[in-house]
C-alpha atoms as a PDB file:
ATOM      1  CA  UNK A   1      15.137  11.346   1.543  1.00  0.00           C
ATOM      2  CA  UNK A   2      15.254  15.284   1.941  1.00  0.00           C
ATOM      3  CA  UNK A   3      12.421  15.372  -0.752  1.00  0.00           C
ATOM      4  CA  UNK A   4       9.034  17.334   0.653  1.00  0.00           C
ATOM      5  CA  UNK A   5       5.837  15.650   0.450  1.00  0.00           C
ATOM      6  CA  UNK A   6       2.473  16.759   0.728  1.00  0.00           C
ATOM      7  CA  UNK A   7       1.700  13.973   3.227  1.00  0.00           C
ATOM      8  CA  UNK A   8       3.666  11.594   4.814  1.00  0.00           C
ATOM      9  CA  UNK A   9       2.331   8.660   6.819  1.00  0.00           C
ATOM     10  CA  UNK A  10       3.808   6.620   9.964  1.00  0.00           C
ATOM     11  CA  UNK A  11       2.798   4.008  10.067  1.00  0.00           C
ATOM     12  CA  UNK A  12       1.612   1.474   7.495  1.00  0.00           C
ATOM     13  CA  UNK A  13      -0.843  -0.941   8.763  1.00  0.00           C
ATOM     14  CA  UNK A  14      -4.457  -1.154   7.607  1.00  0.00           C
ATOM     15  CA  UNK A  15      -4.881   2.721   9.075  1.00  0.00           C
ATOM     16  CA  UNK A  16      -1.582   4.133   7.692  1.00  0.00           C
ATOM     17  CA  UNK A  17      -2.707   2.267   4.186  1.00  0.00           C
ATOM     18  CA  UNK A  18      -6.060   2.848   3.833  1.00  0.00           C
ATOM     19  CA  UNK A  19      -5.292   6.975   3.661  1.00  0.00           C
ATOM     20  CA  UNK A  20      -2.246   6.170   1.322  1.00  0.00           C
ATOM     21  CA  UNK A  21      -4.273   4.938  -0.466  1.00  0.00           C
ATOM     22  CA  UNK A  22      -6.902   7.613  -0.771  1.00  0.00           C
ATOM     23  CA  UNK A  23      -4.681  10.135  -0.487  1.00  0.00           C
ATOM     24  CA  UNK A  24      -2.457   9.062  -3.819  1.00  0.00           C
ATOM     25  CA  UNK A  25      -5.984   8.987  -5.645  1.00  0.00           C
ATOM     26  CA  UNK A  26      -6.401  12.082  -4.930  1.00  0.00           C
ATOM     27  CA  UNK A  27      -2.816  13.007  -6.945  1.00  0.00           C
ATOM     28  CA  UNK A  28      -1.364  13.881  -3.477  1.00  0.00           C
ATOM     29  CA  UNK A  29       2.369  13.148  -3.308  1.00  0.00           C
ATOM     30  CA  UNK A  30       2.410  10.252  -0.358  1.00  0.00           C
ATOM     31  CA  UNK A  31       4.893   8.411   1.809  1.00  0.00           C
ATOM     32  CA  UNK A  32       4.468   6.189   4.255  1.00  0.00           C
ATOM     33  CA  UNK A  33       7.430   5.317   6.670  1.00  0.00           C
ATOM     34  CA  UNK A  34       6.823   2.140   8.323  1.00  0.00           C
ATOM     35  CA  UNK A  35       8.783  -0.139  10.482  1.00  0.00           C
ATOM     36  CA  UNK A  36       7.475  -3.846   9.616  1.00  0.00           C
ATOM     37  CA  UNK A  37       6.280  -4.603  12.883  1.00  0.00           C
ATOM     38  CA  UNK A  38       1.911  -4.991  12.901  1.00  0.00           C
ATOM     39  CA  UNK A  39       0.139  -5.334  15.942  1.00  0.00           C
ATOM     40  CA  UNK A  40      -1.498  -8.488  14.799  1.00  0.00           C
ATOM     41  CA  UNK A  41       1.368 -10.102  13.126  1.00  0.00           C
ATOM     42  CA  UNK A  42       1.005 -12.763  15.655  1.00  0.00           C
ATOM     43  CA  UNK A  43      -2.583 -13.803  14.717  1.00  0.00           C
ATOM     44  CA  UNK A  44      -2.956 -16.096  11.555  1.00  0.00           C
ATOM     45  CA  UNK A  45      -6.003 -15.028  10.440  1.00  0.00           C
ATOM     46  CA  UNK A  46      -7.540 -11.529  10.318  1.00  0.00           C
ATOM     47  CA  UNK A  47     -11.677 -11.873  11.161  1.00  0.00           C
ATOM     48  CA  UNK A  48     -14.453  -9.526  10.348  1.00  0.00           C
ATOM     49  CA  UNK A  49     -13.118  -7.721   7.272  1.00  0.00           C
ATOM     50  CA  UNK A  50     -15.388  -7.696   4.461  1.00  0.00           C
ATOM     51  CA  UNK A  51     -14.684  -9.733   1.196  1.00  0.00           C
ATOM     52  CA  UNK A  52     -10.907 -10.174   3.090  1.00  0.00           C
ATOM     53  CA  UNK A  53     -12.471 -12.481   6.227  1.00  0.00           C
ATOM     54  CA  UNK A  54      -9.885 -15.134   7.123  1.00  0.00           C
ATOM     55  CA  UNK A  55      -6.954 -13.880   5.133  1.00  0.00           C
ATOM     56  CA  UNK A  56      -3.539 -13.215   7.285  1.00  0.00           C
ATOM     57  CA  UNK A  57      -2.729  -9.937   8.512  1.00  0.00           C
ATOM     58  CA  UNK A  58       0.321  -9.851   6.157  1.00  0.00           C
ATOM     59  CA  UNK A  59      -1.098 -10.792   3.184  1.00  0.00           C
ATOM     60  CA  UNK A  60      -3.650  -7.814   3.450  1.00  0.00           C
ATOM     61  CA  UNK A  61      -0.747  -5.547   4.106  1.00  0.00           C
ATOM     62  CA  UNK A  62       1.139  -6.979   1.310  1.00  0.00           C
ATOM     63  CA  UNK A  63      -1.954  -6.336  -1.006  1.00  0.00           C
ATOM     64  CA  UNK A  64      -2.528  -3.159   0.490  1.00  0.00           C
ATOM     65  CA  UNK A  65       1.683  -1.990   0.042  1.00  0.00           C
ATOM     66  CA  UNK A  66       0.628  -3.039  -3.931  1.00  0.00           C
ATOM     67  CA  UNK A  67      -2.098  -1.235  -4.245  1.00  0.00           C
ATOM     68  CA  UNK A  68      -0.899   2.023  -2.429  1.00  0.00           C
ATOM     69  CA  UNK A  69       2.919   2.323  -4.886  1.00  0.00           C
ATOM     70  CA  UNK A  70       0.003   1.684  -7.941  1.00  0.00           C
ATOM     71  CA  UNK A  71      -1.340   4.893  -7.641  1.00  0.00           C
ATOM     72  CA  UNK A  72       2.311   6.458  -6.943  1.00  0.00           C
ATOM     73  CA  UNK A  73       2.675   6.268  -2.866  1.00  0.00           C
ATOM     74  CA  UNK A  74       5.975   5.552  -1.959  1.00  0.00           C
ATOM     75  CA  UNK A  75       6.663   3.422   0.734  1.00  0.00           C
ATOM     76  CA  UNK A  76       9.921   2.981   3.086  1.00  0.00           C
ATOM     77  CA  UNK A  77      10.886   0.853   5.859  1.00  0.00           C
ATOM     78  CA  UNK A  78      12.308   2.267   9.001  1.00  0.00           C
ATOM     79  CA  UNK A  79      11.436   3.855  12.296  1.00  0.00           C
ATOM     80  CA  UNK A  80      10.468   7.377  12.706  1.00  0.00           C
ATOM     81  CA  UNK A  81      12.346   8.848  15.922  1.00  0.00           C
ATOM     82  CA  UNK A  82      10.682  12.002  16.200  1.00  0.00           C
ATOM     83  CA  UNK A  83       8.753  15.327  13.928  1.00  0.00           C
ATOM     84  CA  UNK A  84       9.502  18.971  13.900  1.00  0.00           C
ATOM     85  CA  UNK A  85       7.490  21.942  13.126  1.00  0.00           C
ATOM     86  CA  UNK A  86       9.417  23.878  10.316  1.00  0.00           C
ATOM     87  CA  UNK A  87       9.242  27.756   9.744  1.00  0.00           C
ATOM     88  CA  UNK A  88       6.642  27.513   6.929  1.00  0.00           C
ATOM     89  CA  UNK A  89       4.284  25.508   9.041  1.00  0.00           C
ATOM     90  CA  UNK A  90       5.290  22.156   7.550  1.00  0.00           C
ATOM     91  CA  UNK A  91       6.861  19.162   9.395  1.00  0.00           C
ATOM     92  CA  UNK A  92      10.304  17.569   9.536  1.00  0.00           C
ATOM     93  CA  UNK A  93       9.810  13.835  10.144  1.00  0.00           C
ATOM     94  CA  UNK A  94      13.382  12.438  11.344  1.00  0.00           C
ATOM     95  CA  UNK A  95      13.669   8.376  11.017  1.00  0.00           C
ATOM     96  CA  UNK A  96      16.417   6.680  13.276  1.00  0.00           C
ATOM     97  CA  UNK A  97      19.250   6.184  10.802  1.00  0.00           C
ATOM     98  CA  UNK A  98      19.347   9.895  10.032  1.00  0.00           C
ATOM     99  CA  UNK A  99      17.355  10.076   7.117  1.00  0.00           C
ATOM    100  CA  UNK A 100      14.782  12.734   7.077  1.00  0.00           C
ATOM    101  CA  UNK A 101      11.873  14.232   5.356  1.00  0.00           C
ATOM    102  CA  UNK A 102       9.586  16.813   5.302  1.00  0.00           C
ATOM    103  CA  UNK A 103       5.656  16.860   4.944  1.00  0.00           C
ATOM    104  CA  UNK A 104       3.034  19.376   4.224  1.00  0.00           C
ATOM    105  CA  UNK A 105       0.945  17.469   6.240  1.00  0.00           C
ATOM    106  CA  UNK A 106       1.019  14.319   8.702  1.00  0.00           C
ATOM    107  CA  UNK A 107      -1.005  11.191   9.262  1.00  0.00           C
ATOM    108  CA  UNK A 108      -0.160   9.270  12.422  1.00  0.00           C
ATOM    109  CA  UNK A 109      -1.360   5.485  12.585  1.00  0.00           C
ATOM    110  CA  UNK A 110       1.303   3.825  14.735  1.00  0.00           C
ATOM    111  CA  UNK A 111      -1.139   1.738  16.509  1.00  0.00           C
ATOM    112  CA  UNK A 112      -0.899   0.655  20.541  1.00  0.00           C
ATOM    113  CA  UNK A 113       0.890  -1.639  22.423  1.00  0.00           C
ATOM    114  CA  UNK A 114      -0.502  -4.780  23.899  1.00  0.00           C
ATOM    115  CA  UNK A 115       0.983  -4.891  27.694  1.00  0.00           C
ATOM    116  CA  UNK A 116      -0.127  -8.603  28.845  1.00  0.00           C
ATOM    117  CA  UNK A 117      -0.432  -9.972  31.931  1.00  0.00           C
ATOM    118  CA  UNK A 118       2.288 -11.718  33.538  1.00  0.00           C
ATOM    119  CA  UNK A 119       1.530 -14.812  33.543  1.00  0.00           C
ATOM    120  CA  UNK A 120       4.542 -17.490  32.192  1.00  0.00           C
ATOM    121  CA  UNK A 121       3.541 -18.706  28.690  1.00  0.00           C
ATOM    122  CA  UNK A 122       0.571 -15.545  28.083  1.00  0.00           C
ATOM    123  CA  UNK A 123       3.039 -13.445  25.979  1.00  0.00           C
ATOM    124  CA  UNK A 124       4.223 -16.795  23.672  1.00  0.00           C
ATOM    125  CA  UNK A 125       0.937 -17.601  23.495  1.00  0.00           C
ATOM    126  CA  UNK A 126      -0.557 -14.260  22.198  1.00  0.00           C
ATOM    127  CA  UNK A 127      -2.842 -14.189  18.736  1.00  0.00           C
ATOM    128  CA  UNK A 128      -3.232 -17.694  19.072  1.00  0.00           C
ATOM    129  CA  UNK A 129      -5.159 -19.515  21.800  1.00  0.00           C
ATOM    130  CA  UNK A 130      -4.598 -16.499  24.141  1.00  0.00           C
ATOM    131  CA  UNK A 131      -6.815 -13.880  22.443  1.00  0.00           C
ATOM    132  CA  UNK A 132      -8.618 -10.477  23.542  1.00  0.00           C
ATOM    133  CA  UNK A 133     -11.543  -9.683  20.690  1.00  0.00           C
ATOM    134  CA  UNK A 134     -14.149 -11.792  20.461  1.00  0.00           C
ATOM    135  CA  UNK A 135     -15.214 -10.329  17.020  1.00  0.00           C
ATOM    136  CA  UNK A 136     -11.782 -11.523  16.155  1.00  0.00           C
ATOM    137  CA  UNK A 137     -11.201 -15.108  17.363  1.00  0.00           C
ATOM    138  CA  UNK A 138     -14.305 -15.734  18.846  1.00  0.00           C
ATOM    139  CA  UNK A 139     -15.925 -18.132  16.292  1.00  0.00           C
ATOM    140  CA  UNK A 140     -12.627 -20.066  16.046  1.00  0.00           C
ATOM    141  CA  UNK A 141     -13.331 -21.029  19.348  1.00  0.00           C
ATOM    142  CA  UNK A 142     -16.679 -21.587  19.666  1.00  0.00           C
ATOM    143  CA  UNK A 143     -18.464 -24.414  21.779  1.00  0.00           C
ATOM    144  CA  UNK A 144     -14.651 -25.172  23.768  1.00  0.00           C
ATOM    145  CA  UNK A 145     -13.964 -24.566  27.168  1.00  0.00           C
ATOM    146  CA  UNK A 146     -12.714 -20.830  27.489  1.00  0.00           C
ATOM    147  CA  UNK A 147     -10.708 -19.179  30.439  1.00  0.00           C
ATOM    148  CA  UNK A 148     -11.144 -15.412  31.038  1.00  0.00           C
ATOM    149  CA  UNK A 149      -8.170 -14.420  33.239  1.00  0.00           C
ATOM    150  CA  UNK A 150      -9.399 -11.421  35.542  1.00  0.00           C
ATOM    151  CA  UNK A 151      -7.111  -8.709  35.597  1.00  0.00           C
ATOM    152  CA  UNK A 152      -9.131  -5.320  35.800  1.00  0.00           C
ATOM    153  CA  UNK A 153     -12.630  -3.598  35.436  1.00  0.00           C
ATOM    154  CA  UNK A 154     -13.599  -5.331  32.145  1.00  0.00           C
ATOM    155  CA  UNK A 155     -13.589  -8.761  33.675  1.00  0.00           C
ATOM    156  CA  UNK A 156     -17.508  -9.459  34.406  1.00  0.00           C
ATOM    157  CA  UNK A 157     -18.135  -7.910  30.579  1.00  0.00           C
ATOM    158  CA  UNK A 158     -15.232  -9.922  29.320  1.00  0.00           C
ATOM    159  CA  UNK A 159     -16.633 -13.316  30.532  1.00  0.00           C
ATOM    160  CA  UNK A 160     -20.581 -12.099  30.184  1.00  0.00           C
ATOM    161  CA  UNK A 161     -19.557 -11.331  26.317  1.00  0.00           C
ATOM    162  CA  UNK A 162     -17.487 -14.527  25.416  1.00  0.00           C
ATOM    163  CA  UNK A 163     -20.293 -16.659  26.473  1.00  0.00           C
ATOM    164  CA  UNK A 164     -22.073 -16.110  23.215  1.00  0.00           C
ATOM    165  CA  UNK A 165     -19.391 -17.948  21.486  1.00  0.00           C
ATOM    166  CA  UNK A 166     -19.320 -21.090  24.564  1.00  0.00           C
ATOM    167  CA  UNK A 167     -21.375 -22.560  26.930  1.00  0.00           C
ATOM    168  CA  UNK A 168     -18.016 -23.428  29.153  1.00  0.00           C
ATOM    169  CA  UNK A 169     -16.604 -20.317  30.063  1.00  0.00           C
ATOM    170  CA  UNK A 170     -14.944 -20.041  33.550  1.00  0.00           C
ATOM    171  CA  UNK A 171     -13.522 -17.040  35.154  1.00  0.00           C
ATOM    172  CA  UNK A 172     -10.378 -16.949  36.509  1.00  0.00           C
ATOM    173  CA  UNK A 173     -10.448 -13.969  39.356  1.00  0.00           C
ATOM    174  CA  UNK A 174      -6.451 -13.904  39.249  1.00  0.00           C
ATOM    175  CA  UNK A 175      -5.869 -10.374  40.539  1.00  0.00           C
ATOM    176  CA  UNK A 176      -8.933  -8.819  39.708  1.00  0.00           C
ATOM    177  CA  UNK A 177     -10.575  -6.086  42.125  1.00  0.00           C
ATOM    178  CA  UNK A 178     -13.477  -7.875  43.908  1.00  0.00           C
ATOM    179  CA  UNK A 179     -16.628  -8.622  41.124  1.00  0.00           C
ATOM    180  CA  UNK A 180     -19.262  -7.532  43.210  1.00  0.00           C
ATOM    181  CA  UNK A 181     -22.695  -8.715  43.865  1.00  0.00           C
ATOM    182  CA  UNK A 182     -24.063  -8.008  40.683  1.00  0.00           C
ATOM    183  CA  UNK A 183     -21.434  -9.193  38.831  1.00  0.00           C
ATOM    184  CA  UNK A 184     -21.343 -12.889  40.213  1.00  0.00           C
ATOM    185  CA  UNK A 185     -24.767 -12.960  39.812  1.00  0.00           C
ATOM    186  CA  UNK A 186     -24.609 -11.966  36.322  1.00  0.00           C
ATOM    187  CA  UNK A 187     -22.177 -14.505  35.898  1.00  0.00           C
ATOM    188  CA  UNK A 188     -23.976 -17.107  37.954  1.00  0.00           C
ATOM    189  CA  UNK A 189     -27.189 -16.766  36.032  1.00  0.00           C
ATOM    190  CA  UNK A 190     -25.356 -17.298  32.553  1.00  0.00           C
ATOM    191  CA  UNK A 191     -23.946 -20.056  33.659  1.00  0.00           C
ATOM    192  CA  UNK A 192     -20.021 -18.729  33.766  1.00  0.00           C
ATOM    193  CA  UNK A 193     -18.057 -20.511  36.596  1.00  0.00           C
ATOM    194  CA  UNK A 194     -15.985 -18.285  38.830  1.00  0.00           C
ATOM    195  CA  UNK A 195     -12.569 -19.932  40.242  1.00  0.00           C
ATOM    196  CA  UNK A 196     -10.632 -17.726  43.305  1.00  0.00           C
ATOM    197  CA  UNK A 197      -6.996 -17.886  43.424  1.00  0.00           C
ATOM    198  CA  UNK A 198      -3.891 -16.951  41.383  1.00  0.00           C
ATOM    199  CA  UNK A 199      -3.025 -18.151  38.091  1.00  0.00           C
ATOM    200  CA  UNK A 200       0.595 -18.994  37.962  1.00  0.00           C
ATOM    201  CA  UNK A 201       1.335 -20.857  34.304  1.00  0.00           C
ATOM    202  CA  UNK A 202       0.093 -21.926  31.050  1.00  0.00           C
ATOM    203  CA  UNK A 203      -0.243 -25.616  30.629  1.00  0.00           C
ATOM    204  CA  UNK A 204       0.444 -26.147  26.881  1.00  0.00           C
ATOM    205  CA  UNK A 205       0.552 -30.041  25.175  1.00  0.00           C
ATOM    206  CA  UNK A 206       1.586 -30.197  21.515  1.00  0.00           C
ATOM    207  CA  UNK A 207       2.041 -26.556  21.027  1.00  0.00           C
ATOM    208  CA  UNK A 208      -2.053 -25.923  21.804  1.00  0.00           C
ATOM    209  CA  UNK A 209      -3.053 -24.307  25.339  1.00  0.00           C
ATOM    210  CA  UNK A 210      -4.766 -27.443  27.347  1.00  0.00           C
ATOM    211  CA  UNK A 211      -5.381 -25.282  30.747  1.00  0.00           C
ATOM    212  CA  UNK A 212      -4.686 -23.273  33.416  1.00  0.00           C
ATOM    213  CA  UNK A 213      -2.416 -23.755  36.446  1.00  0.00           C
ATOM    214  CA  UNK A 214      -3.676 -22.082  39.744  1.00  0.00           C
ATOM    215  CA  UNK A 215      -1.690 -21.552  43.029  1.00  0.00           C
ATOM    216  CA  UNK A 216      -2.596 -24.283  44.592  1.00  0.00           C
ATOM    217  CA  UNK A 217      -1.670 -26.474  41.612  1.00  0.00           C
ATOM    218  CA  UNK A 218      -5.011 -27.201  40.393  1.00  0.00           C
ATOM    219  CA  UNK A 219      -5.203 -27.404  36.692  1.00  0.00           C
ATOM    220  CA  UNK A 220      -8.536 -26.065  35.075  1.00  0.00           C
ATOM    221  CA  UNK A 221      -9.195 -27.489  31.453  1.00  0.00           C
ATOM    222  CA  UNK A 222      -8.974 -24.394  28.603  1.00  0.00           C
ATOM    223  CA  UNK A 223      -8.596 -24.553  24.761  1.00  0.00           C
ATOM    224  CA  UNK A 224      -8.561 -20.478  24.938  1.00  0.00           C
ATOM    225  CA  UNK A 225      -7.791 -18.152  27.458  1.00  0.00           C
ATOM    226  CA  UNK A 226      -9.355 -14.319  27.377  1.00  0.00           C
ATOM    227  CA  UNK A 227      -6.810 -11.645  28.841  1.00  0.00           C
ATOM    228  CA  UNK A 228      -7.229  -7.634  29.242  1.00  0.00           C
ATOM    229  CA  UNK A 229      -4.001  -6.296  28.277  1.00  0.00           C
ATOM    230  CA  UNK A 230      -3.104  -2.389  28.739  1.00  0.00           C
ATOM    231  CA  UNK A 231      -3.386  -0.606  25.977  1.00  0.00           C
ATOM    232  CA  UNK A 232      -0.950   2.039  25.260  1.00  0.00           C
ATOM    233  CA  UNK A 233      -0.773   4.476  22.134  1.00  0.00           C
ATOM    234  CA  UNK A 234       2.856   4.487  19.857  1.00  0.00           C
ATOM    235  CA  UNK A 235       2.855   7.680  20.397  1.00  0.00           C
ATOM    236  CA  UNK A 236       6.773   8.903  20.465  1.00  0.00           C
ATOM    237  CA  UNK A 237       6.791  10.980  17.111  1.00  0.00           C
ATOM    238  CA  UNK A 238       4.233  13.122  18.523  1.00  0.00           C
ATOM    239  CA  UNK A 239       5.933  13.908  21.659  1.00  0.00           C
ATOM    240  CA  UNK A 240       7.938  16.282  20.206  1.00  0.00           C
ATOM    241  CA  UNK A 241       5.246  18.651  18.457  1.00  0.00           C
ATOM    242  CA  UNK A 242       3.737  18.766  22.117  1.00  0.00           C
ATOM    243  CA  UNK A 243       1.131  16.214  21.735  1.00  0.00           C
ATOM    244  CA  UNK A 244       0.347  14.316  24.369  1.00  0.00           C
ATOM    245  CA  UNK A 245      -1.968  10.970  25.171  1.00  0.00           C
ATOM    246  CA  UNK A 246      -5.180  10.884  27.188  1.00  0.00           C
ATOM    247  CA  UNK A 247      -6.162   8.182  29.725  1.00  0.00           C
ATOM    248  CA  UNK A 248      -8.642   5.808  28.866  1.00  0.00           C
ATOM    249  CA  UNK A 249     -10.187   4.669  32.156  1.00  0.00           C
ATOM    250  CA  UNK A 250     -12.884   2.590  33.470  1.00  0.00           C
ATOM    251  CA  UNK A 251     -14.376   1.814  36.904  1.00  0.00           C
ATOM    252  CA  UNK A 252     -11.692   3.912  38.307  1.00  0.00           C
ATOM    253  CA  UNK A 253      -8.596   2.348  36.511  1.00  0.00           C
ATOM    254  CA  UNK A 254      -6.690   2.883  33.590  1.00  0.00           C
ATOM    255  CA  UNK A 255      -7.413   0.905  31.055  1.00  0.00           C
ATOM    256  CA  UNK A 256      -5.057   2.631  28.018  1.00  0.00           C
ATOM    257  CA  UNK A 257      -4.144   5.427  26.363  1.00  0.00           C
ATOM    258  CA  UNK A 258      -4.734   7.222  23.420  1.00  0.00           C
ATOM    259  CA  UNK A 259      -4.360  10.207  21.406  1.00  0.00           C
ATOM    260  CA  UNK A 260      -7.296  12.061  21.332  1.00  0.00           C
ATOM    261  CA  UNK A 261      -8.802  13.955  17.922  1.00  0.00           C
ATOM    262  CA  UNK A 262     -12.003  14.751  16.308  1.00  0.00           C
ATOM    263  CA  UNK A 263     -14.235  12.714  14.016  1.00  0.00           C
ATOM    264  CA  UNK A 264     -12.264  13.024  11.250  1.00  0.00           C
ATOM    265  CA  UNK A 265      -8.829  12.451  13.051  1.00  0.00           C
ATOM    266  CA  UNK A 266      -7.550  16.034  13.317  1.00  0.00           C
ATOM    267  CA  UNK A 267      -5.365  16.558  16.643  1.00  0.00           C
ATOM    268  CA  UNK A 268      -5.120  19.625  18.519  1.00  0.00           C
ATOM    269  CA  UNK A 269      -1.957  20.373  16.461  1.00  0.00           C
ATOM    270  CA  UNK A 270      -2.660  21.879  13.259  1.00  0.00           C
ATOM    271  CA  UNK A 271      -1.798  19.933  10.086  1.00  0.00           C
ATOM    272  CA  UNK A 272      -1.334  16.345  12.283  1.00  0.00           C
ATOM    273  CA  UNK A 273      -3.922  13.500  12.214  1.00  0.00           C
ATOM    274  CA  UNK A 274      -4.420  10.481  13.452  1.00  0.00           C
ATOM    275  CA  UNK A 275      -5.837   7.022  12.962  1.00  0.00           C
ATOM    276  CA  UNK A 276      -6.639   3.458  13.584  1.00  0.00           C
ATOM    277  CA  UNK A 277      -5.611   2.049  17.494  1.00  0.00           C
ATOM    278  CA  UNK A 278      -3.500   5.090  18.192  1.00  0.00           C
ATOM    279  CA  UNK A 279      -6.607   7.121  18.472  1.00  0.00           C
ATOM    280  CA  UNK A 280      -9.317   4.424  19.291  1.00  0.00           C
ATOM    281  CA  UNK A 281      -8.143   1.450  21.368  1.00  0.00           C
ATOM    282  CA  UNK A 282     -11.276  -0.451  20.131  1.00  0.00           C
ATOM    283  CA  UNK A 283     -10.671  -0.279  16.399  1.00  0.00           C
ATOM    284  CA  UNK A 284     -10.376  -3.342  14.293  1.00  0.00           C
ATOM    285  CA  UNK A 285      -8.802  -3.716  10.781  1.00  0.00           C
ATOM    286  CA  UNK A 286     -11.632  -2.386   9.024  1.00  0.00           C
ATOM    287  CA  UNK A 287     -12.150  -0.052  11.151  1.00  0.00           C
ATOM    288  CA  UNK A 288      -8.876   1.063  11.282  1.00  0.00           C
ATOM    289  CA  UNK A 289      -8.876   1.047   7.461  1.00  0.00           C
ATOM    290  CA  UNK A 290     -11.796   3.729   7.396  1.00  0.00           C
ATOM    291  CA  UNK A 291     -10.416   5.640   9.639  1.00  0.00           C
ATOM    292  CA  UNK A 292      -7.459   5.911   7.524  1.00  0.00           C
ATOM    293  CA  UNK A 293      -9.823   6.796   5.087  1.00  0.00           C
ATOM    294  CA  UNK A 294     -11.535   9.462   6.728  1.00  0.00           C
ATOM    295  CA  UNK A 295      -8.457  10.977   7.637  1.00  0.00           C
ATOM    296  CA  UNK A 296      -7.166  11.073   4.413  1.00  0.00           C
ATOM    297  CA  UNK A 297      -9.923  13.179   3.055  1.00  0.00           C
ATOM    298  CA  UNK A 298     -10.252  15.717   5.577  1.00  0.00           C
ATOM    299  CA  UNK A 299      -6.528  16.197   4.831  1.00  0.00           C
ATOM    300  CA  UNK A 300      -6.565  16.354   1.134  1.00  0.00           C
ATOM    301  CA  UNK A 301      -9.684  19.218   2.563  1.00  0.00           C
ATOM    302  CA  UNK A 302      -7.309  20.768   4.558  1.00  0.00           C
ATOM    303  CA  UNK A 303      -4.403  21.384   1.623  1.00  0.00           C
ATOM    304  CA  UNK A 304      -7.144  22.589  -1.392  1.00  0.00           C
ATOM    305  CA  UNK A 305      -8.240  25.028   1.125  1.00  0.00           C
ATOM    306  CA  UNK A 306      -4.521  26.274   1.738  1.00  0.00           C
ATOM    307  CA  UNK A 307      -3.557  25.920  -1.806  1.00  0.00           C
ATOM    308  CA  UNK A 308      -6.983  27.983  -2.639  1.00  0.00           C
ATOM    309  CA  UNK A 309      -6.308  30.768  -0.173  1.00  0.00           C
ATOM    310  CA  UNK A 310      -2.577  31.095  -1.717  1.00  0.00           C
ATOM    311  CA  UNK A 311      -4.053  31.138  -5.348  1.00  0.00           C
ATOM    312  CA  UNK A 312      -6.590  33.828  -4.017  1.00  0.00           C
ATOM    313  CA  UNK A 313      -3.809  36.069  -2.289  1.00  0.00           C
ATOM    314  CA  UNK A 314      -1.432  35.720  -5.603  1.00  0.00           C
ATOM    315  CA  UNK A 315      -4.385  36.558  -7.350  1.00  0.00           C
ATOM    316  CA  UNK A 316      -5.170  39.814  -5.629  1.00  0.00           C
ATOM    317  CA  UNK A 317      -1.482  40.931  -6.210  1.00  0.00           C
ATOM    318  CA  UNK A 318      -1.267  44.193  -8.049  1.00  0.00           C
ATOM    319  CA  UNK A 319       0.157  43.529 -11.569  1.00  0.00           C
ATOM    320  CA  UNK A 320       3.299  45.384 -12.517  1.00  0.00           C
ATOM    321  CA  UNK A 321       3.223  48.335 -14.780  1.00  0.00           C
END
């Protein structure tokens, strides 16, 4: 693997694919490194992605992987420990079994991490009746009762938001910071029941989520429960070109991180981009996808514009006699 590419990708979800993809159209060598593990692997359908609405997460990776080798990208499992500036202004990309590689250019799309509540039975639960996106799952569970468990800031939007999809929505304060007037009124005058106290477990019947357990062993019907996790950036192969992440916060907390870049994905380090949830905590698959996209051209940009300058300069070089 000590071949030189003029790209190489970590990470090859929807993000990491979608410039693969683009890129190996343009005739750009390509290789994306990726470790097999998908932030929505748990899910088993993937919502809101045009023509692909409903099909699993897999499957459009799968079809994505097929697509991406068709046009000549190469694609390798494994986990990238860390990246290197090299002398010529290039990258060394180091995976954790020793292999390495090295890269003209790199595109960054290793996603976030989901850091759930702790609540017994919310992390087995996850992608299936305990969900986040509305946009995602939210039609899947229309018109059934619906717990929002209150963790943070995002609470009184969470529960105002999933109301389009149900009429019974009830919020679950948990360990939220206190709602506010405005807030429970909000709530009260969209008809979304607040409950005080602690959640404690998961009441699950059948392998489907039946309700919520409080502290003081009241059990609350709920086909669905809404959580806020944390979302942090994968963002360990950056660390060692000096890029760090930014805090995403709101009403005073931290809500994530990310790594911050322009429109186009371009990072404060020369010749590195980013895409998909490791620069936008909000992004879905398609979105992700386009990013990818985006990326992908502004970095096949970047190397005509080298390679023209260097054809220029050789250009200008006095003939000899």
């Amino acid at each position: 693997m000590d071949a030189r590419y003029d790209v190489v990708v970590v990470g090859g979800g929807a993000a990491g694919l979608g410039g693969a993809l683009t890129l190996a159209r343009a005739r750009r060598s390509v290789l994306v490194i990726d470790a097999g593990r998908p932030r929505n692997a748990p899910a088993a359908h993937a919502h809101g992605f045009l023509t692909r609405d409903g099909m699993p997460p897999l499957e459009i990776l799968a079809a994505g992987r097929t697509e991406v080798t068709g046009y000549g990208g190469e694609i390798v499992e494994g986990t990238v420990a860390g990246a290197e500036r090299l002398a010529d202004g290039g990258f060394r990309v180091a995976l954790d079994d020793g292999r390495t590689v090295a890269a003209d250019r790199l595109l960054v799309t290793t996603g976030l991490v989901d850091e759930l509540p702790e609540v017994p039975g919310v992390a087995e639960r996850w992608g299936r009746d305990v969900l986040h996106c509305p946009y995602c799952h939210g039609w899947e569970v229309r018109d059934q009762p619906i717990g929002v468990l209150a963790t943070g800031p995002l609470a009184v939007h969470q529960a105002l938001l999933w109301r389009q999809w149900s009429k019974d929505v009830t919020l679950f304060v948990h360990t939220s910071p206190e709602l506010g007037d405005d807030g429970r009124e909000q709530l009260a005058a969209r008809g979304v029941a607040v409950l005080e106290g602690k959640v404690t477990a998961l009441e699950v019947a059948d392998d489907r989520l039946t309700g919520v357990r409080l502290a003081d062993g009241r059990v609350v019907p709920c086909l669905a429960l809404v959580v806020t996790p944390r979302f942090t950036a994968r963002s360990g192969v950056l660390t060692g070109l000096g890029l760090e992440t930014t805090e995403q916060e709101m009403g005073g907390r931290s809500i994530g991180s990310y790594v911050a870049s322009d429109p186009s994905g371009a990072t404060e380090i020369p010749g590195v981009w980013v895409a998909g949830n490791v620069a936008n905590l909000a992004e879905q698959v398609m979105g992700s996808a386009a990013a990818g996209v985006r990326a992908a051209a502004a970095i096949n940009a970047d190397l005509v514009a080298e390679e023209t300058r260097r054809a220029v300069a050789a250009r200008r070089e006095p003939v000899p006699a």
